[in-house]
N, C-alpha and C. Protein backbone atom coordinates (compact mmCIF):
# COMPACT_ATOMS: atom_id res chain seq x y z
N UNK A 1 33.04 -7.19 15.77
CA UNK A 1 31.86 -7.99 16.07
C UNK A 1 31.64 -7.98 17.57
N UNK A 2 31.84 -6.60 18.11
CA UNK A 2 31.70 -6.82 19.66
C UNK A 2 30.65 -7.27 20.04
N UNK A 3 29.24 -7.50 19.64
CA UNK A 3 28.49 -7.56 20.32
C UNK A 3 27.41 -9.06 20.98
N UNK A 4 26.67 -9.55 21.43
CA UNK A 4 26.15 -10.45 21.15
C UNK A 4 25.95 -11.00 20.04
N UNK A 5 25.73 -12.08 20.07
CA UNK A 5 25.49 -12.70 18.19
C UNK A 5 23.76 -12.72 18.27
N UNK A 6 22.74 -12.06 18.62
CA UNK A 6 21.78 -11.30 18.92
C UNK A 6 22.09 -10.23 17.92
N UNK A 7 22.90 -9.53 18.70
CA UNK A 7 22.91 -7.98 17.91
C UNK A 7 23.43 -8.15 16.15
N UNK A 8 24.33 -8.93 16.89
CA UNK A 8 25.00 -9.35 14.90
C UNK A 8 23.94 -9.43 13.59
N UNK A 9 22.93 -10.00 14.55
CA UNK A 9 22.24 -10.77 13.97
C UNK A 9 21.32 -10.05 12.95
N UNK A 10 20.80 -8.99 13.90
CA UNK A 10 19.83 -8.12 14.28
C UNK A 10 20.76 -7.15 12.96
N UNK A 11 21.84 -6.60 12.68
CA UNK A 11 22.68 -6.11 11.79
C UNK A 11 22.24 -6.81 10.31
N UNK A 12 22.56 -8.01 10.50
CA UNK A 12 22.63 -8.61 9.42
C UNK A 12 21.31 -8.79 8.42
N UNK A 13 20.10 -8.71 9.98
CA UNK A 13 19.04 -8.50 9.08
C UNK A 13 18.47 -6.97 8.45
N UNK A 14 18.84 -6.25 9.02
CA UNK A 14 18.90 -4.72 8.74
C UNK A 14 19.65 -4.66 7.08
N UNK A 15 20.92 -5.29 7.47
CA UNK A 15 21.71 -4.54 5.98
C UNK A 15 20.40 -5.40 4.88
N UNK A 16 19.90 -6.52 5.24
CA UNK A 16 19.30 -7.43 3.89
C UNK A 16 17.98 -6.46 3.69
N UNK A 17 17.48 -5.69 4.61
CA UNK A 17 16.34 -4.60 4.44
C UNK A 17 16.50 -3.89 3.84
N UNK A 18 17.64 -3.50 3.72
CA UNK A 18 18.09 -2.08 3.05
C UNK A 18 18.02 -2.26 1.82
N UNK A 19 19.07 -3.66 1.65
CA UNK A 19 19.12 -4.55 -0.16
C UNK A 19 17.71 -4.35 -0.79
N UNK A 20 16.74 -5.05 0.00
CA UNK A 20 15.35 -5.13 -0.31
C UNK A 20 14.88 -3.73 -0.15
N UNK A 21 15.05 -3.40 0.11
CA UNK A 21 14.36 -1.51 0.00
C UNK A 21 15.12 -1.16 -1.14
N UNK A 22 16.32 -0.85 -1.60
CA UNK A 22 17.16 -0.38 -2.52
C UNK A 22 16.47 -1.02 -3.64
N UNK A 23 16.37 -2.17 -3.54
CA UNK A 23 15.69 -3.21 -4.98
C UNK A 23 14.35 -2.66 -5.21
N UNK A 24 13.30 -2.62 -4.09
CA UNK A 24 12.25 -2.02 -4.21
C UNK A 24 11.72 -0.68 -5.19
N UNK A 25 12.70 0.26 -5.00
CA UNK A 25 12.91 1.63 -5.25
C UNK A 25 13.01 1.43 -6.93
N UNK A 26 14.37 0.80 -6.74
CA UNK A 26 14.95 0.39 -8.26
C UNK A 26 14.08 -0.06 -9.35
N UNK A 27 13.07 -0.66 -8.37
CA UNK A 27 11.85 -1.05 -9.32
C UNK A 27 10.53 -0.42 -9.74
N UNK A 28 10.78 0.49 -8.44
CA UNK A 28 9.40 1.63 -8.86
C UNK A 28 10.16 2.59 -9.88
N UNK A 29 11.35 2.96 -9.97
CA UNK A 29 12.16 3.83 -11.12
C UNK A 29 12.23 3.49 -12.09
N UNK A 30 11.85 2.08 -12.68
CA UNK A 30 12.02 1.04 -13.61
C UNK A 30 10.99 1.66 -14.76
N UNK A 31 10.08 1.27 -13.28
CA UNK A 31 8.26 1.35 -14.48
C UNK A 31 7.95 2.28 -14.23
N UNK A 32 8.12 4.27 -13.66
CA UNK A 32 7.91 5.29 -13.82
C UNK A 32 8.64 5.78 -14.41
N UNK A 33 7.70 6.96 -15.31
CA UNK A 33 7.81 7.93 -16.06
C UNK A 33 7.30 9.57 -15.71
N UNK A 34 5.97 9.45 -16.41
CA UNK A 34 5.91 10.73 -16.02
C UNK A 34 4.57 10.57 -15.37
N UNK A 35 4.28 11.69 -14.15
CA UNK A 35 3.60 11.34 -13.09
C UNK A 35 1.64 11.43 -13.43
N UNK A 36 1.82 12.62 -14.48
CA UNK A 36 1.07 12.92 -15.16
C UNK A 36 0.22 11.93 -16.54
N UNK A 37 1.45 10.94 -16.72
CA UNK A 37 0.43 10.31 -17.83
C UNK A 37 -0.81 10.01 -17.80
N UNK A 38 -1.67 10.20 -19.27
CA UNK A 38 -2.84 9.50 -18.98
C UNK A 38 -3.55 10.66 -18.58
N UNK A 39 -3.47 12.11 -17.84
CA UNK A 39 -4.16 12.83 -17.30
C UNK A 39 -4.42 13.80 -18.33
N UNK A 40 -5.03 14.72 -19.04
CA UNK A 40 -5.07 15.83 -19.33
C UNK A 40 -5.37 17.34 -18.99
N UNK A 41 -5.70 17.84 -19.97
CA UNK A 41 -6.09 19.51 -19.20
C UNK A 41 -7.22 19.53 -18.75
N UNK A 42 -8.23 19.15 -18.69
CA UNK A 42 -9.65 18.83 -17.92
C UNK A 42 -9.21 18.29 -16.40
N UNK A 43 -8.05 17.38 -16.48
CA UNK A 43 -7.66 16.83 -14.81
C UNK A 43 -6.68 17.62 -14.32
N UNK A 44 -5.77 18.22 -15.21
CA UNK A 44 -4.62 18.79 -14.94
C UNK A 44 -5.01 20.30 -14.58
N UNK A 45 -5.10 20.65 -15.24
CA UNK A 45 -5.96 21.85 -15.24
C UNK A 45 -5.36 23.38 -15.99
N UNK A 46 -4.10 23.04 -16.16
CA UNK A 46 -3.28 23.68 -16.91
C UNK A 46 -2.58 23.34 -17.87
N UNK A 47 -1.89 23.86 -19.00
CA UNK A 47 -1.34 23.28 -19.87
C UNK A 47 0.10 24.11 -19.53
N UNK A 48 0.64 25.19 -18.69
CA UNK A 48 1.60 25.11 -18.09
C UNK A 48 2.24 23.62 -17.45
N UNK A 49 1.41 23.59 -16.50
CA UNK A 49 1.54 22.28 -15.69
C UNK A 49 1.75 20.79 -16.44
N UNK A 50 0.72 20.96 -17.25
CA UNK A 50 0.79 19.99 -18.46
C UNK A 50 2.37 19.35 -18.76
N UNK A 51 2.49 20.79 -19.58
CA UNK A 51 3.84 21.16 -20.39
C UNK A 51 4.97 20.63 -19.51
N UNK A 52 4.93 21.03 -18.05
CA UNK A 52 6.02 21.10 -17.35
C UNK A 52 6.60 19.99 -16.97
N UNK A 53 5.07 18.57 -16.90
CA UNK A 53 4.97 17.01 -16.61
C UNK A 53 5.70 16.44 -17.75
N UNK A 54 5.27 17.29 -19.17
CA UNK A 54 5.93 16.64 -20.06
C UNK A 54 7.59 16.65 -20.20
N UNK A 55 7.99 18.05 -19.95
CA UNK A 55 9.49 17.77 -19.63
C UNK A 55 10.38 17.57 -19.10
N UNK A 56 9.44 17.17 -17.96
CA UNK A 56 10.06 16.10 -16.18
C UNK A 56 9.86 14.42 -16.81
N UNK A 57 8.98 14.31 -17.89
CA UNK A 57 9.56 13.22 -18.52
C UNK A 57 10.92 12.64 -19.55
N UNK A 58 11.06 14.47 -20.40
CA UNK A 58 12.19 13.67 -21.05
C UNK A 58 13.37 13.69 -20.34
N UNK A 59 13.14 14.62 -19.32
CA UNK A 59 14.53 14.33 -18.50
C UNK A 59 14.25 13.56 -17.31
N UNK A 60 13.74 13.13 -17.22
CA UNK A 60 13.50 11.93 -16.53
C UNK A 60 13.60 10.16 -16.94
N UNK A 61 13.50 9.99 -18.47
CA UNK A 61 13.57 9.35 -19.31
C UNK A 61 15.29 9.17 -19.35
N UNK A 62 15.81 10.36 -19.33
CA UNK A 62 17.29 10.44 -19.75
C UNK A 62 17.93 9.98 -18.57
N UNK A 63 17.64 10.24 -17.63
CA UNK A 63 18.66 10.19 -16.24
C UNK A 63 18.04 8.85 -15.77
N UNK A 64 16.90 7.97 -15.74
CA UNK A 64 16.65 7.31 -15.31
C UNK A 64 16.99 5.94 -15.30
N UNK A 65 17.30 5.49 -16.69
CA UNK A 65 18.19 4.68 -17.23
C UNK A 65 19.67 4.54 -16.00
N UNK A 66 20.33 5.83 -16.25
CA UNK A 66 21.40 5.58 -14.90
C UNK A 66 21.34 5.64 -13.56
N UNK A 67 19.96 6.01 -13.27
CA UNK A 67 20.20 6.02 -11.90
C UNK A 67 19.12 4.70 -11.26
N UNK A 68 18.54 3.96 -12.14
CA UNK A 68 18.39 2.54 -11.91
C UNK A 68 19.29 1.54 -12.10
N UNK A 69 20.78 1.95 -12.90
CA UNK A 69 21.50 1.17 -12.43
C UNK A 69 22.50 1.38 -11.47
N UNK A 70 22.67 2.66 -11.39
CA UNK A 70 23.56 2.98 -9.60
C UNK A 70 22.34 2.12 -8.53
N UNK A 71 21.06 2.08 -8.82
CA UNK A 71 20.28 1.06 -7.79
C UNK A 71 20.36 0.39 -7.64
N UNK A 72 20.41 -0.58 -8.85
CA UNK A 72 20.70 -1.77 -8.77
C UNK A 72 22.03 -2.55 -8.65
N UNK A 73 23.25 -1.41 -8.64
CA UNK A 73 24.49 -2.07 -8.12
C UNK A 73 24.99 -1.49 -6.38
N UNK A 74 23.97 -0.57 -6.16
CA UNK A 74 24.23 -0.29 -4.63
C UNK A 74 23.72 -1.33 -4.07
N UNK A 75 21.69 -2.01 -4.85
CA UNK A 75 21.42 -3.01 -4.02
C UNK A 75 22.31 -4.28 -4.08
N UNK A 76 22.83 -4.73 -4.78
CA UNK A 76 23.69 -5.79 -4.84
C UNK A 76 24.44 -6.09 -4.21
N UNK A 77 25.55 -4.53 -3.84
CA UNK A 77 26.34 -4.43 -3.01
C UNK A 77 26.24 -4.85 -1.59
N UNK A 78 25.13 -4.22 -1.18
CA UNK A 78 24.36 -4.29 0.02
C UNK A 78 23.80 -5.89 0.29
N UNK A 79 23.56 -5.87 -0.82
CA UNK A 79 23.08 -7.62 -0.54
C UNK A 79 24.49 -8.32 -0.10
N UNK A 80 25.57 -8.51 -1.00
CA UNK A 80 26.94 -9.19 -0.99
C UNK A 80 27.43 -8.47 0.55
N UNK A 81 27.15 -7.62 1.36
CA UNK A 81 27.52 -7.13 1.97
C UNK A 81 27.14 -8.27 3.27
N UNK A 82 25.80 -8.44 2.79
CA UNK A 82 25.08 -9.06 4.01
C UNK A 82 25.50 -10.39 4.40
N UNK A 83 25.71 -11.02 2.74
CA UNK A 83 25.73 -12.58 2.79
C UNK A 83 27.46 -12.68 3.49
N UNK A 84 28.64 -11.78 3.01
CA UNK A 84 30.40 -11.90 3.61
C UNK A 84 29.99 -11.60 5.15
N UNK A 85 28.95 -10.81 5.43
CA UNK A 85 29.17 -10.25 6.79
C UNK A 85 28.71 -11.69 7.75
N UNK A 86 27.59 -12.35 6.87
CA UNK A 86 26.93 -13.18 7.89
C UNK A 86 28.10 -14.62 7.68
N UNK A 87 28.96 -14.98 6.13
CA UNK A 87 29.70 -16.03 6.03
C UNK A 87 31.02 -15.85 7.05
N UNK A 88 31.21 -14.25 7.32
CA UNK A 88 32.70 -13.95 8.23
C UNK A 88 31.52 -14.80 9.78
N UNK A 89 30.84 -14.17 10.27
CA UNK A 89 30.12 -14.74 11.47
C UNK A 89 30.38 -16.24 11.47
N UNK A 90 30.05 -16.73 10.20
CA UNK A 90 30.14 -18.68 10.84
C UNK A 90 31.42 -18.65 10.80
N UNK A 91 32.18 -18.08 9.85
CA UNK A 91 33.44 -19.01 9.95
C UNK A 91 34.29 -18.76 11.63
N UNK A 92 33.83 -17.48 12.24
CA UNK A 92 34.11 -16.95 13.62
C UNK A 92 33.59 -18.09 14.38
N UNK A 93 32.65 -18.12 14.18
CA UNK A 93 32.09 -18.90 15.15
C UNK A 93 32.40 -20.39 15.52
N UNK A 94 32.61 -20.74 13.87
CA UNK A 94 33.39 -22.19 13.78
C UNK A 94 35.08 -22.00 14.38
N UNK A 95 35.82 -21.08 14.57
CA UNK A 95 37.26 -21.33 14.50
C UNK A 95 36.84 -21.07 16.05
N UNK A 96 35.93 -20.22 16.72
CA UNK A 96 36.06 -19.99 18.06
C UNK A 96 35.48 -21.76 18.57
N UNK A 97 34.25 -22.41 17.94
CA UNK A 97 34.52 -23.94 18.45
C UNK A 97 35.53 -25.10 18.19
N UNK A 98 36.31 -24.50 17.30
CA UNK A 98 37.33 -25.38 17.25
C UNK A 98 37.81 -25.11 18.54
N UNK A 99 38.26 -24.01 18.52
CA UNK A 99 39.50 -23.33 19.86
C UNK A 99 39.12 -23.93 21.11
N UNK A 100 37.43 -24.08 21.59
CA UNK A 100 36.70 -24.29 22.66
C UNK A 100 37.37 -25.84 22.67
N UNK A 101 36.79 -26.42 21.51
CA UNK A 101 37.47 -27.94 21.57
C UNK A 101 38.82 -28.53 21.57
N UNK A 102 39.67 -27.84 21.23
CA UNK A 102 40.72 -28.04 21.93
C UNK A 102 41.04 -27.82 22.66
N UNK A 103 40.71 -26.72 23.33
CA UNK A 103 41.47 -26.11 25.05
C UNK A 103 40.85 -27.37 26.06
N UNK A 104 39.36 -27.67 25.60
CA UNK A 104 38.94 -28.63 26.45
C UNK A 104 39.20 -30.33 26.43
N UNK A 105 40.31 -30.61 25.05
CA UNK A 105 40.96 -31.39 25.26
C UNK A 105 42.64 -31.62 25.81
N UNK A 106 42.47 -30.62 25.76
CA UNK A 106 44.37 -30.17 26.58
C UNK A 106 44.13 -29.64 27.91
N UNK A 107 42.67 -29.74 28.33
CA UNK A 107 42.65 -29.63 29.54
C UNK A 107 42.18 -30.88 30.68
């Protein structure tokens, strides 16, 4: 914790950005599928292309399931990361005013 409790600070709000970005993500992966729905060959313009949207959905369907929850336990992490990092800060801060208050009563 070398730094100002400024900079700490400034850390602490960063890692909770990240949480909130990670969560963010997690949630646009949630409710997408395939990019193409809804469009056809009149918009699409191919039924290659078509075809190809359709099977970036089922495997997208398949993998997505797990990799919204590696999201949602990295964001967590990241969150718990933020809240020990900022609870280690008070309790520092409290044992360094204890210390202050006693030296300045033994002095």
């Amino acid at each position: 914790m070398g730094g100002s409790e400024g900079q700490l600070q400034a850390d602490l709000d960063r890692i909770q950005e990240c949480a909130d970005a990670i969560l963010t993500i997690h949630d646009s992966f949630s409710n997408s599928a395939n990019p193409a729905e809804g469009y056809g060959m009149s918009e699409i313009g191919s039924s290659r292309v078509l075809d190809a949207f359709d099977e970036f959905e089922s495997n997208w369907s398949i993998r997505r399931e797990k990799l919204t929850k590696e999201l949602e336990d990295l964001g967590g992490i990241v969150a718990g990361a933020a809240e020990l990092y900022e609870a280690i800060d008070h309790e520092l801060a409290e044992a360094l005013r204890e210390h202050d208050a006693q030296y300045e009563e033994a002095s």
